[in-house]
PDB file of N, CA and C in Angstrom:
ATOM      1  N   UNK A   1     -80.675-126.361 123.903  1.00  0.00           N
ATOM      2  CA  UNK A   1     -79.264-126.151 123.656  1.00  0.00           C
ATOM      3  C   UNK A   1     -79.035-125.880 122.170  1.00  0.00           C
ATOM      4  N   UNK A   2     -78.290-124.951 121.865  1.00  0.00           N
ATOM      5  CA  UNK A   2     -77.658-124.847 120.529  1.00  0.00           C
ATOM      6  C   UNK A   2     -77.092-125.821 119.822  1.00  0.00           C
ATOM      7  N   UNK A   3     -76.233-126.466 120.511  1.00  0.00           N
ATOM      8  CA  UNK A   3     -75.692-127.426 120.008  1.00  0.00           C
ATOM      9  C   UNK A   3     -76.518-128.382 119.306  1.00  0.00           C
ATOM     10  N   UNK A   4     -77.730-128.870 120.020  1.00  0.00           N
ATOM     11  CA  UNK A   4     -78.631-130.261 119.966  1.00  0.00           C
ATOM     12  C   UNK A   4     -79.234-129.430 118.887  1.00  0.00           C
ATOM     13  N   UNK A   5     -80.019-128.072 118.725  1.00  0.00           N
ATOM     14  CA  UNK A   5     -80.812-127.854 117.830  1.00  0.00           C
ATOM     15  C   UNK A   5     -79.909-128.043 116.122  1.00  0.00           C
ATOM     16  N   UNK A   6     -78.601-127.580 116.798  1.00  0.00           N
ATOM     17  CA  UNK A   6     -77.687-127.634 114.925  1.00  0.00           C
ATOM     18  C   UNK A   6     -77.546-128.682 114.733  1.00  0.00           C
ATOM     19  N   UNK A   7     -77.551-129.963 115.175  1.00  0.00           N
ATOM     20  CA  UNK A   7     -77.391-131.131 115.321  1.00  0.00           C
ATOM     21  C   UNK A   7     -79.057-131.811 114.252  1.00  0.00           C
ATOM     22  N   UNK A   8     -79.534-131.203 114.897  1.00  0.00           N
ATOM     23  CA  UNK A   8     -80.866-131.508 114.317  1.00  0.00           C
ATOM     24  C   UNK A   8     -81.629-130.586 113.421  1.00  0.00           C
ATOM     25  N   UNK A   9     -80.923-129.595 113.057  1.00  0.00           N
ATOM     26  CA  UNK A   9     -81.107-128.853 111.758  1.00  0.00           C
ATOM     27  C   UNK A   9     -82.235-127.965 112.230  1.00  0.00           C
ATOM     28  N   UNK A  10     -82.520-127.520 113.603  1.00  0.00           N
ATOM     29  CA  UNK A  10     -83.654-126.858 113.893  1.00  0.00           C
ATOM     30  C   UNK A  10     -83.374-125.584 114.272  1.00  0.00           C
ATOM     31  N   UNK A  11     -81.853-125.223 114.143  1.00  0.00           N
ATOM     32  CA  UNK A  11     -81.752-123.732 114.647  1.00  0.00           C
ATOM     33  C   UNK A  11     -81.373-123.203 113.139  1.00  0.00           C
ATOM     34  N   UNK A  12     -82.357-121.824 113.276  1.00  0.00           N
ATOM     35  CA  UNK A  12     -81.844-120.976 112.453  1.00  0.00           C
ATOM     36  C   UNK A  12     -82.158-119.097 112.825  1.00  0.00           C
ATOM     37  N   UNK A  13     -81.097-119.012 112.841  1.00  0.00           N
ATOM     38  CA  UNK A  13     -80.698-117.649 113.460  1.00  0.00           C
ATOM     39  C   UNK A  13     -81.628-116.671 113.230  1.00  0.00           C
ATOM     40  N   UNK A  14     -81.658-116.453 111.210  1.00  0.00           N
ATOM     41  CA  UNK A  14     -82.988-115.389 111.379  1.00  0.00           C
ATOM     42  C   UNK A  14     -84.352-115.606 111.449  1.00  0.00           C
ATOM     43  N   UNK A  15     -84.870-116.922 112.529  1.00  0.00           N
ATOM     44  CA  UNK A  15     -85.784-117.250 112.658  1.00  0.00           C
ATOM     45  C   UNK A  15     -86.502-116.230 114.508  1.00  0.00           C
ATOM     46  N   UNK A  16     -84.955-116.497 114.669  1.00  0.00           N
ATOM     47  CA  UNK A  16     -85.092-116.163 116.150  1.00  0.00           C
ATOM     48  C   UNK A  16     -85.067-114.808 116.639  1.00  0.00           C
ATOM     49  N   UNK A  17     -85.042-113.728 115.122  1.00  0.00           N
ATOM     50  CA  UNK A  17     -84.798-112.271 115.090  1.00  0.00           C
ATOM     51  C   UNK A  17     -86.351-111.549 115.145  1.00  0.00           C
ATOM     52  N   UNK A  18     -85.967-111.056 116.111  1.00  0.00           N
ATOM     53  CA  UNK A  18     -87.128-109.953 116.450  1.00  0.00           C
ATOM     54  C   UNK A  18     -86.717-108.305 116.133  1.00  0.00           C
ATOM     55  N   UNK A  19     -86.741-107.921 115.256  1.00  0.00           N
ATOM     56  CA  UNK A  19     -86.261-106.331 115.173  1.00  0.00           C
ATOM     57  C   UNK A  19     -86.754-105.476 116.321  1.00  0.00           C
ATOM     58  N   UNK A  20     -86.087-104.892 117.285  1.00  0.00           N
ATOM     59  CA  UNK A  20     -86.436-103.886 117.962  1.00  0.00           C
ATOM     60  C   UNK A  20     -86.782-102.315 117.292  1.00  0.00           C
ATOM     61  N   UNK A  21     -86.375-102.245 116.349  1.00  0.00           N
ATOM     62  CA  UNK A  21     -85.919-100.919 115.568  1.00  0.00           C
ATOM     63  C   UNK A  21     -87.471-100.407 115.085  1.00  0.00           C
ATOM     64  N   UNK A  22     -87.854 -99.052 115.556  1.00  0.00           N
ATOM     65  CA  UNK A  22     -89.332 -98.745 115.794  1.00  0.00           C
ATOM     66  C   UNK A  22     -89.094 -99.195 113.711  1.00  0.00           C
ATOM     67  N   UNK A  23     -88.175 -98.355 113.427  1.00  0.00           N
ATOM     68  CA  UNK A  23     -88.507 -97.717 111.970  1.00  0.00           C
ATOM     69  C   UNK A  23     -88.270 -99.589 111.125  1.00  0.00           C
ATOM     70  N   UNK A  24     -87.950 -99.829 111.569  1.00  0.00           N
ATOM     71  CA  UNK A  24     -88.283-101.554 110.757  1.00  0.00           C
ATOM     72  C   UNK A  24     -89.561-101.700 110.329  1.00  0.00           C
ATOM     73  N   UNK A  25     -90.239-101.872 111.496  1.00  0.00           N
ATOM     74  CA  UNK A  25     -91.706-102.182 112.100  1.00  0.00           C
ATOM     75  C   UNK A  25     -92.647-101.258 110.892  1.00  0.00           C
ATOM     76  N   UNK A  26     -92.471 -99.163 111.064  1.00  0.00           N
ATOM     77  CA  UNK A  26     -93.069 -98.447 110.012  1.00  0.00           C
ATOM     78  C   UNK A  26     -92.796 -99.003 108.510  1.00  0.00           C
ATOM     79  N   UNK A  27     -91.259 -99.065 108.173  1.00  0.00           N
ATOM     80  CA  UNK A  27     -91.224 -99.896 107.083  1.00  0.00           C
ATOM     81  C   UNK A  27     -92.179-100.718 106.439  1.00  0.00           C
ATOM     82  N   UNK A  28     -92.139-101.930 107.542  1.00  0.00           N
ATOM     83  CA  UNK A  28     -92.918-102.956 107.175  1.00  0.00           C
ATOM     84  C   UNK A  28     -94.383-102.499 106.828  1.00  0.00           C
ATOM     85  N   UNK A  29     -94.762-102.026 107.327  1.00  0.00           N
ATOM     86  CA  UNK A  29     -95.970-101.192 107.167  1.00  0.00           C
ATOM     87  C   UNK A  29     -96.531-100.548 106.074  1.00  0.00           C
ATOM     88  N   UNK A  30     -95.605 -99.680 105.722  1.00  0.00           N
ATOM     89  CA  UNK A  30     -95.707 -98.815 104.617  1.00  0.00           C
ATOM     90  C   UNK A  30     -95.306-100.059 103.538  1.00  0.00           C
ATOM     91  N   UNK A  31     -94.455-101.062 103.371  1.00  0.00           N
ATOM     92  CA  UNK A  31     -94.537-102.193 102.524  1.00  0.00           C
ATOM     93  C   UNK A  31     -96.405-102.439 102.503  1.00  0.00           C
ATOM     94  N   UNK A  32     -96.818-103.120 103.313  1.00  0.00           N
ATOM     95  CA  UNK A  32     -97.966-103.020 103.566  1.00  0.00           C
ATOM     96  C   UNK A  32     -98.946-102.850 102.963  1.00  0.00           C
ATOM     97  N   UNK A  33     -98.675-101.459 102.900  1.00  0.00           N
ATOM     98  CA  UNK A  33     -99.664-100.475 102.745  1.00  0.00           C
ATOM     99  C   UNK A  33     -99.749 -99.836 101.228  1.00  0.00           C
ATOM    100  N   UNK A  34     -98.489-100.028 100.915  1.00  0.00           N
ATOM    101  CA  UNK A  34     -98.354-100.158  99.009  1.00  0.00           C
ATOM    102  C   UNK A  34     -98.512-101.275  98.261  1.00  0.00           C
ATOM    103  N   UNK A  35     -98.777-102.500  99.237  1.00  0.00           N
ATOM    104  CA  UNK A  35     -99.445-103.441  98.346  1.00  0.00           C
ATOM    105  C   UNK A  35    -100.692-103.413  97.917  1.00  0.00           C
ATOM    106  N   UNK A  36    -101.319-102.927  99.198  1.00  0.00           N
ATOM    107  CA  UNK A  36    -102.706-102.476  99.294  1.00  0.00           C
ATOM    108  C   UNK A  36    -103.176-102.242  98.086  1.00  0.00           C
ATOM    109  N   UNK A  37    -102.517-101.025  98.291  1.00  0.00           N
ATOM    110  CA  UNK A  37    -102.775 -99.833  96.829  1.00  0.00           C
ATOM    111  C   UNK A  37    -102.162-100.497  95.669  1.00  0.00           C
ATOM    112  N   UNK A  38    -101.383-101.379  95.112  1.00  0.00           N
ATOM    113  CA  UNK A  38    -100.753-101.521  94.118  1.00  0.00           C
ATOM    114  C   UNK A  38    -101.895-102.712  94.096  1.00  0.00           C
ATOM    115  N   UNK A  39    -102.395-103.226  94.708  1.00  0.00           N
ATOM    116  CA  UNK A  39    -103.613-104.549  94.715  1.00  0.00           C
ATOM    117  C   UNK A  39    -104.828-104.091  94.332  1.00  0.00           C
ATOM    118  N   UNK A  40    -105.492-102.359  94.374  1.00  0.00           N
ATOM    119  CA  UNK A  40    -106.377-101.943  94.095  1.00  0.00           C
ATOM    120  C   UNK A  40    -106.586-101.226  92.681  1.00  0.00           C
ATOM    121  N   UNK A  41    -104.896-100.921  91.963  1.00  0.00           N
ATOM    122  CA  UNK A  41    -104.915-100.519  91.149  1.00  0.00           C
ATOM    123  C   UNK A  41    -104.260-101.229  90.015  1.00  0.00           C
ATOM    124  N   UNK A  42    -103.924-102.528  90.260  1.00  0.00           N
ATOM    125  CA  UNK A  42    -103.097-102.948  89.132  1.00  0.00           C
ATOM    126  C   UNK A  42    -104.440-104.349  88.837  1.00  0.00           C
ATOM    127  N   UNK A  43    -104.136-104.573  87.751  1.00  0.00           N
ATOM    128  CA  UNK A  43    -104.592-106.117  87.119  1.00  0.00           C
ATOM    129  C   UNK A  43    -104.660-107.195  88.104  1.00  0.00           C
ATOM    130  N   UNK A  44    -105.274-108.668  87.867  1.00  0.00           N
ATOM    131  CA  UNK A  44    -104.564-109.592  88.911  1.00  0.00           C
ATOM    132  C   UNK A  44    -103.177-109.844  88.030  1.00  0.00           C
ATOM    133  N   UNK A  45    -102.872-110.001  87.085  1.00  0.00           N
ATOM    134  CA  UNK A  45    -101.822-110.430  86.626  1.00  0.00           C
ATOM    135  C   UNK A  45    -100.424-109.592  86.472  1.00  0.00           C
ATOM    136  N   UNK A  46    -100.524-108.540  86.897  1.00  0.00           N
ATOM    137  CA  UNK A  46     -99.607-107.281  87.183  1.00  0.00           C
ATOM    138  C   UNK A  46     -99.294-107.284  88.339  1.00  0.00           C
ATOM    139  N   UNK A  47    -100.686-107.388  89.277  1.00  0.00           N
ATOM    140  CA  UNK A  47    -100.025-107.424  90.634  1.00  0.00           C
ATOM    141  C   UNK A  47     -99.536-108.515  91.227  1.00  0.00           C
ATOM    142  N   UNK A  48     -99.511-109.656  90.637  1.00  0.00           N
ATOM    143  CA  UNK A  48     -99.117-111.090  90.713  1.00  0.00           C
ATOM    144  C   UNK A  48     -97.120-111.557  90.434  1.00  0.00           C
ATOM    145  N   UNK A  49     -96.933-109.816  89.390  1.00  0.00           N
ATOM    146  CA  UNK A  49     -95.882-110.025  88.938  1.00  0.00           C
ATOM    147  C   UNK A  49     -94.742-109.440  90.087  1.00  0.00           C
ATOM    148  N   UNK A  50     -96.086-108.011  90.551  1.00  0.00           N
ATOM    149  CA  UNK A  50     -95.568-107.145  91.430  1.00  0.00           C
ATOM    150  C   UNK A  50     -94.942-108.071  92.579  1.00  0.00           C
ATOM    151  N   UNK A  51     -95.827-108.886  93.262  1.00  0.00           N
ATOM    152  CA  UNK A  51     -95.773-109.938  94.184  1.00  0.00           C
ATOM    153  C   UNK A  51     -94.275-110.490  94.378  1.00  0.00           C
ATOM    154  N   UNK A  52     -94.308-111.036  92.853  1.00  0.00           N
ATOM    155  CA  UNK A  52     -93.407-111.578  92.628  1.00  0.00           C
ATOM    156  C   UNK A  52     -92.138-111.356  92.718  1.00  0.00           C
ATOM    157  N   UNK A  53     -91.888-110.043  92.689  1.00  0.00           N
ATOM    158  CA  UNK A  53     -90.516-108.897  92.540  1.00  0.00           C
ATOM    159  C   UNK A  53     -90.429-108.598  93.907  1.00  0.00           C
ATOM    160  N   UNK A  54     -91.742-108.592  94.900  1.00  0.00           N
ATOM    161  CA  UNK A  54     -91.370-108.529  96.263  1.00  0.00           C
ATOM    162  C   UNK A  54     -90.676-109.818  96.409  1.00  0.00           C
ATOM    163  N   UNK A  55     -91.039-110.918  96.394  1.00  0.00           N
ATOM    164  CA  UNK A  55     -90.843-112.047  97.227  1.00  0.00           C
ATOM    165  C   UNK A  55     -89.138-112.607  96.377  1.00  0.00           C
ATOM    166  N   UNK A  56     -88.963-111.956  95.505  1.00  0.00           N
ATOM    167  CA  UNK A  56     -87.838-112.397  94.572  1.00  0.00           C
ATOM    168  C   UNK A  56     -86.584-111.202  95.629  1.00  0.00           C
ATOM    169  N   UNK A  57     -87.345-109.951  95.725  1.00  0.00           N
ATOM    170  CA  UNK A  57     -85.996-109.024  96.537  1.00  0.00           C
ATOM    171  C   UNK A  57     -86.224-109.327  98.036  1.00  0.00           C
ATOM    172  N   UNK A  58     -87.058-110.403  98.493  1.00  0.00           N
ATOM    173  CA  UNK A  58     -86.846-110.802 100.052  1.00  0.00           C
ATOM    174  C   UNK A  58     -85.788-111.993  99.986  1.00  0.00           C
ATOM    175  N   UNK A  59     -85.675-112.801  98.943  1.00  0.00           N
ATOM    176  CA  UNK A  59     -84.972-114.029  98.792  1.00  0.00           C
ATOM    177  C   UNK A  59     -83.537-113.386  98.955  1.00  0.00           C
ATOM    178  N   UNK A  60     -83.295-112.152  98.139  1.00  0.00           N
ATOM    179  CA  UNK A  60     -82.044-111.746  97.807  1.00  0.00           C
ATOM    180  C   UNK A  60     -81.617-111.319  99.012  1.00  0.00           C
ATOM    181  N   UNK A  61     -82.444-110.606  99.770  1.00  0.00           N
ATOM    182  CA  UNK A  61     -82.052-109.898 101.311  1.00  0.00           C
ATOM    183  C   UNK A  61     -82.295-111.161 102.173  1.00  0.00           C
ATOM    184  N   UNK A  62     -82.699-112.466 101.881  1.00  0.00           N
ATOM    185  CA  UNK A  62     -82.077-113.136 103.110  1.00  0.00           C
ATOM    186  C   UNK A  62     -80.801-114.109 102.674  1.00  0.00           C
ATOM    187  N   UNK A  63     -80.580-114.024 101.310  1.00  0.00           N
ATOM    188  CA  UNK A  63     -79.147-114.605 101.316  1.00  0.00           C
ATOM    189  C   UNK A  63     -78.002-113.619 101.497  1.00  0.00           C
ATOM    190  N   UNK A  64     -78.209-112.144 101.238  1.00  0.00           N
ATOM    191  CA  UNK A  64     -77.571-110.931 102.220  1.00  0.00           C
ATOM    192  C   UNK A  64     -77.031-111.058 103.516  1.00  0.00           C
ATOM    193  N   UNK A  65     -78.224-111.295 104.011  1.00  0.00           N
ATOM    194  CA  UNK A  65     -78.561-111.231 105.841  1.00  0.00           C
ATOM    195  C   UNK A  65     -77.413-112.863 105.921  1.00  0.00           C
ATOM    196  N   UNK A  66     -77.215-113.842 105.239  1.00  0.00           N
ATOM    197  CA  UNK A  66     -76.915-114.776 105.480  1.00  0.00           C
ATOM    198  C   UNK A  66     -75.421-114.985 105.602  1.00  0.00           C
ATOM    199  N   UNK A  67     -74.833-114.367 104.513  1.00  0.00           N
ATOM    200  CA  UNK A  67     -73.561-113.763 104.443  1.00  0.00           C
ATOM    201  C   UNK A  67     -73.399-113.055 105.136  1.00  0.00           C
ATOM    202  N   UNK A  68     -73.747-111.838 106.119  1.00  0.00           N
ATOM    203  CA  UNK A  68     -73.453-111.298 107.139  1.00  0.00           C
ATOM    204  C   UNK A  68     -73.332-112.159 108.344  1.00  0.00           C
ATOM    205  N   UNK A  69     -74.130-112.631 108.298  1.00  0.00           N
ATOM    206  CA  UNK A  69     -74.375-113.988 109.958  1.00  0.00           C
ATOM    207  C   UNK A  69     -72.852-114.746 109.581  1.00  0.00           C
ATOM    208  N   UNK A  70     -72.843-115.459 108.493  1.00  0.00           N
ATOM    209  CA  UNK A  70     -71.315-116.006 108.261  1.00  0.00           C
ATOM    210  C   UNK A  70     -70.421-115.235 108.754  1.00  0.00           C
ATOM    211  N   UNK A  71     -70.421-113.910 108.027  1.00  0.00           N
ATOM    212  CA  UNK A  71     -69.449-113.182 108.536  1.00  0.00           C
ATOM    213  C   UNK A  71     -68.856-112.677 109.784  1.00  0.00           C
ATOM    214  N   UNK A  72     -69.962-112.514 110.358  1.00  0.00           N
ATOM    215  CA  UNK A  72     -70.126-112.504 111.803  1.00  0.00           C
ATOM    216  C   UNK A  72     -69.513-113.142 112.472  1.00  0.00           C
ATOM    217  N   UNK A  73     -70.335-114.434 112.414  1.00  0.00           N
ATOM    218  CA  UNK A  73     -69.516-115.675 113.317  1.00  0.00           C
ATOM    219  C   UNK A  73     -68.028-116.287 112.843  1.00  0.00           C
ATOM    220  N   UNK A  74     -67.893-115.968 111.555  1.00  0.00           N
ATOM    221  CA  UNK A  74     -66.923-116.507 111.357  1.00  0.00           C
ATOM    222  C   UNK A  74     -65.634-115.499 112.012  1.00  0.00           C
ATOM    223  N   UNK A  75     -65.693-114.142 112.026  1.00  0.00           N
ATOM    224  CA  UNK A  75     -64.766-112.809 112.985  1.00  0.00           C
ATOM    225  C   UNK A  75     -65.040-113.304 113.848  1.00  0.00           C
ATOM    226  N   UNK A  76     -66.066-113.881 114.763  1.00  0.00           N
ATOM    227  CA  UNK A  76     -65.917-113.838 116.236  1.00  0.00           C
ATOM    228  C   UNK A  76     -65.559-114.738 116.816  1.00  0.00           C
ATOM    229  N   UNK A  77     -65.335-115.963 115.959  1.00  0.00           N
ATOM    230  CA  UNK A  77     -64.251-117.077 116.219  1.00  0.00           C
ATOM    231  C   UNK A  77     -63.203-117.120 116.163  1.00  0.00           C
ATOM    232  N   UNK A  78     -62.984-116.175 114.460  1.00  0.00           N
ATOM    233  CA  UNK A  78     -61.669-116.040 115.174  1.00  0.00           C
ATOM    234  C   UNK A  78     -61.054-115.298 115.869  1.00  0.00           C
ATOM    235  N   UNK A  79     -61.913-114.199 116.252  1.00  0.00           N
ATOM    236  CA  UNK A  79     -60.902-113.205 117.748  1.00  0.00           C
ATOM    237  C   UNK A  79     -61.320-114.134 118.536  1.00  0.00           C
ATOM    238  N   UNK A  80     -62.228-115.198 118.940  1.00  0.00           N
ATOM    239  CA  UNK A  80     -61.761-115.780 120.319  1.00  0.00           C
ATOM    240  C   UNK A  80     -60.484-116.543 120.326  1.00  0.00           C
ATOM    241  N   UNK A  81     -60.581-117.283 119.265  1.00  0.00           N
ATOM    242  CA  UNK A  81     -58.955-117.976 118.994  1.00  0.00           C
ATOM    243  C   UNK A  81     -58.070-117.225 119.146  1.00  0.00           C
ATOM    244  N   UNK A  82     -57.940-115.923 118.532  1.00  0.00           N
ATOM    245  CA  UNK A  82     -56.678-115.005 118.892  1.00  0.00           C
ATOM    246  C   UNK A  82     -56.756-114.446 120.089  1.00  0.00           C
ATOM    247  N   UNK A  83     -57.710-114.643 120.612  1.00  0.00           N
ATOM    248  CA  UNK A  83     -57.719-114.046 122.474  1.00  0.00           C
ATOM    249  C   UNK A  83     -56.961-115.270 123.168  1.00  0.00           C
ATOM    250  N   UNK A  84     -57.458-116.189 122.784  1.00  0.00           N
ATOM    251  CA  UNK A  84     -57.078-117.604 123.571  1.00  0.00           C
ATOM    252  C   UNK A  84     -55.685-117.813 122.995  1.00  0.00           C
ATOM    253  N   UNK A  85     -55.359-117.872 121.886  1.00  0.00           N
ATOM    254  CA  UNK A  85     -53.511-117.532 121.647  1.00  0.00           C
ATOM    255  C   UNK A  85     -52.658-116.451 122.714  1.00  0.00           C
ATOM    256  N   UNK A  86     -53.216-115.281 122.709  1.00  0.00           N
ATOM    257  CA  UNK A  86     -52.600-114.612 123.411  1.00  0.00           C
ATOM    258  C   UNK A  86     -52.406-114.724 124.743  1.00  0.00           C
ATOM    259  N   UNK A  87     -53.659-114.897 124.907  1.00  0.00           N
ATOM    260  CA  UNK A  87     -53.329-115.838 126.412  1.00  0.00           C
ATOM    261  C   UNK A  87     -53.201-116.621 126.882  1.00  0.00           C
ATOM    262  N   UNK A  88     -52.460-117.648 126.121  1.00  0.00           N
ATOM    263  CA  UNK A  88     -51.364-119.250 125.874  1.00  0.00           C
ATOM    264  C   UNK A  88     -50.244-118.253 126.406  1.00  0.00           C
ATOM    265  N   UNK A  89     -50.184-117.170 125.242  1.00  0.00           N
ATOM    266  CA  UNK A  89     -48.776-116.851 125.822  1.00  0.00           C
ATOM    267  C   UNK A  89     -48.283-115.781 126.601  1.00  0.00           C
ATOM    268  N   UNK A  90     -49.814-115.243 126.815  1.00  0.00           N
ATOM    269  CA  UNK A  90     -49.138-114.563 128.377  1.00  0.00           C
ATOM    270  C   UNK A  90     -48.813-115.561 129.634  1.00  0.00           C
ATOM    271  N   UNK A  91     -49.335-116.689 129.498  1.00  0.00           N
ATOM    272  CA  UNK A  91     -49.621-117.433 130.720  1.00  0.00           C
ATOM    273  C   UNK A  91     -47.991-118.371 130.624  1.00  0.00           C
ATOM    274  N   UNK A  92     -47.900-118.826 129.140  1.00  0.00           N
ATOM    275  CA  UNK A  92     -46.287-119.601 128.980  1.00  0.00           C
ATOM    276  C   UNK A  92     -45.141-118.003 129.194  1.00  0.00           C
ATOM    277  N   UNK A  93     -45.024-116.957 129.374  1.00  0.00           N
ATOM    278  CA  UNK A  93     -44.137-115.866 129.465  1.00  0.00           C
ATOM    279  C   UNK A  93     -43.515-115.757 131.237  1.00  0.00           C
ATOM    280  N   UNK A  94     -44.989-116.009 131.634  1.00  0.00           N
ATOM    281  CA  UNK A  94     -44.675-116.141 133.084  1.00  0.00           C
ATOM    282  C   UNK A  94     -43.856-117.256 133.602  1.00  0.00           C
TER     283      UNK A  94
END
């Protein structure tokens, strides 16, 4: 249950994301695949920095991704509330 897992601090949304999107997947890849090469041609201490600038612009894109999920849920609560208002008062009209 959702509930029990937020309760217990064990749900987290972009844990449970699987990208369907072929071109994610190539992305990731071609990330990949320029580390490779940036691992064969740079220093250890260059490519350590390189590393670093990856894992520093993944931090930034999941507090991105995080603010969207807020955003998200926070619109889709409240159109259910405004669905459920409106239909307080279609139901009190009758």
């Amino acid at each position: 249950m959702i509930l029990e897992a937020l309760c217990r601090g064990n749900y987290s949304p972009p844990d449970l994301i699987t990208p369907s999107n072929p071109d994610y997947w190539e992305a990731n890849h071609q990330v990949g695949q320029m580390m490779e090469l940036l691992k064969s041609q740079l220093s250890e201490p260059h490519y350590k920095l390189v590393e670093q600038l990856v894992d520093t612009i993944y931090r930034a894109q999941c507090f991105e991704c995080e603010s969207y999920f807020k955003l998200g849920f926070t619109s889709g609560m409240a159109l259910e509330r405004e669905v459920q208002e409106e239909l307080q008062q279609a139901i009190s009209c009758k």
